[in-house]
C-alpha atoms as a PDB file:
ATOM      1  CA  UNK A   1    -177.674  84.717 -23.661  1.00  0.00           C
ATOM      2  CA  UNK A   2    -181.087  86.119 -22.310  1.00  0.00           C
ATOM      3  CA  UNK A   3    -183.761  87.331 -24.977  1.00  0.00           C
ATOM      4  CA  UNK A   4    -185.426  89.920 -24.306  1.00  0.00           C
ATOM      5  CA  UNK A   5    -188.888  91.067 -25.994  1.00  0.00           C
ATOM      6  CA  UNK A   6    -188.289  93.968 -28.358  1.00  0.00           C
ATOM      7  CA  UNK A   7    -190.210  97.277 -27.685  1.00  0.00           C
ATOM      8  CA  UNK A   8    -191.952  98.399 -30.747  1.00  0.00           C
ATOM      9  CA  UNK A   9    -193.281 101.598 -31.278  1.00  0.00           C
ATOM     10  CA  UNK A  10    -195.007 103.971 -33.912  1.00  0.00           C
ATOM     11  CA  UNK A  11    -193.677 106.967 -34.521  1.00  0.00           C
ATOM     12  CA  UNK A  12    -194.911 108.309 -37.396  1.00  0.00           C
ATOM     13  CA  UNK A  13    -197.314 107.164 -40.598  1.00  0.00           C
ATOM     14  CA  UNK A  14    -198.127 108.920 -44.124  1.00  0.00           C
ATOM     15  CA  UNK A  15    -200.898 108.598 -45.859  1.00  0.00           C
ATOM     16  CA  UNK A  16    -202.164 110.608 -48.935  1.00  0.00           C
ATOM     17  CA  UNK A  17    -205.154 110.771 -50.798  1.00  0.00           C
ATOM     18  CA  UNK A  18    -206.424 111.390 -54.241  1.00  0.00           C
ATOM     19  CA  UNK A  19    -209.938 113.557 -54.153  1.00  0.00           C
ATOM     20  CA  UNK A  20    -210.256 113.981 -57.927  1.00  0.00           C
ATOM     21  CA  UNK A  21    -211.284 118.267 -57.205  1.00  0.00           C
ATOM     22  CA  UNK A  22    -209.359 121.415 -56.572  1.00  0.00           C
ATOM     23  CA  UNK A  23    -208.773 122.517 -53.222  1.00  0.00           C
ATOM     24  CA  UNK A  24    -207.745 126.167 -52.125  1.00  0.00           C
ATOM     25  CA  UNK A  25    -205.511 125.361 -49.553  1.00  0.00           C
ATOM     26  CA  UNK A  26    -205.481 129.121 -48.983  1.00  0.00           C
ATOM     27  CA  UNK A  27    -209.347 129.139 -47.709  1.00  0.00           C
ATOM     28  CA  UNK A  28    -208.928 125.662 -46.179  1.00  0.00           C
ATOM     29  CA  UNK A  29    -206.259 127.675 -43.845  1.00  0.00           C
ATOM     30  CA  UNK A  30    -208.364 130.632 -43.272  1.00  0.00           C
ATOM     31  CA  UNK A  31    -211.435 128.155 -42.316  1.00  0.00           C
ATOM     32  CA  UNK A  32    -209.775 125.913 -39.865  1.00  0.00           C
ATOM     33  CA  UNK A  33    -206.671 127.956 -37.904  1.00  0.00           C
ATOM     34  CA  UNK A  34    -205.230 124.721 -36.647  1.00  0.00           C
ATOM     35  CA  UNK A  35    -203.923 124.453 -40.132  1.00  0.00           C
ATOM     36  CA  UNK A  36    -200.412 125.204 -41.461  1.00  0.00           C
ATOM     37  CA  UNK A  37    -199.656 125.815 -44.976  1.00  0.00           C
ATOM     38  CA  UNK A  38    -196.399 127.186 -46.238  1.00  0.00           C
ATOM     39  CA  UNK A  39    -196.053 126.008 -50.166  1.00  0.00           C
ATOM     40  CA  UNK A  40    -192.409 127.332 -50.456  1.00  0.00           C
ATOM     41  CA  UNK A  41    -191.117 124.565 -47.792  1.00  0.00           C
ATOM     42  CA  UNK A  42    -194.317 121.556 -48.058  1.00  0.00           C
ATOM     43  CA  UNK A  43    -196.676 121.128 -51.006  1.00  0.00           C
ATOM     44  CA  UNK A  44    -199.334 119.864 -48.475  1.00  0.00           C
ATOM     45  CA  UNK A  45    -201.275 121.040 -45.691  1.00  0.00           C
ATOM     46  CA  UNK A  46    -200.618 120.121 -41.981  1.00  0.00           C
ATOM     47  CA  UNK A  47    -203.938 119.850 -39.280  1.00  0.00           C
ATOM     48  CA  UNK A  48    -202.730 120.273 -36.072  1.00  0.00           C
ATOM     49  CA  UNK A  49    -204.716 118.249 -33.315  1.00  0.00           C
ATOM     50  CA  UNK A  50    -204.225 119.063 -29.399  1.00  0.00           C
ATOM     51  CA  UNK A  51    -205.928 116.397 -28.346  1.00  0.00           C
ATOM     52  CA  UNK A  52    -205.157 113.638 -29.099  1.00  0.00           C
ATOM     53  CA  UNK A  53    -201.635 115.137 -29.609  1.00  0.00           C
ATOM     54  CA  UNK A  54    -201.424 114.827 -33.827  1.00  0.00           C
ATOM     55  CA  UNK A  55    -200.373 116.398 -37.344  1.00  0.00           C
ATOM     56  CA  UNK A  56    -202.690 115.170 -40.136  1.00  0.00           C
END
């Protein structure tokens, strides 16, 4: 039998953070428009990067 070398790839991470302060998500989204924040379907809020291509 032949072995072949797997292909491994990344394809997504999570990471959260503790910053001990109250954040208005609200005015973060207002501020920055590359933001999505919909509290009904995600607790957290989603930064959008074009380039490179990401969701923080």
């Amino acid at each position: 039998m032949t072995q072949t070398k797997p292909i491994v790839s990344i394809e997504n991470v999570v990471a959260s953070a503790s910053v001990d302060q109250a954040i208005d998500l609200k005015d973060v989204t207002k501020k920055f428009p590359e933001t999505e924040w919909h509290p009904d379907q995600f607790p957290g809020l989603v930064f959008r990067l074009k380039s490179p291509k990401t969701a923080t």
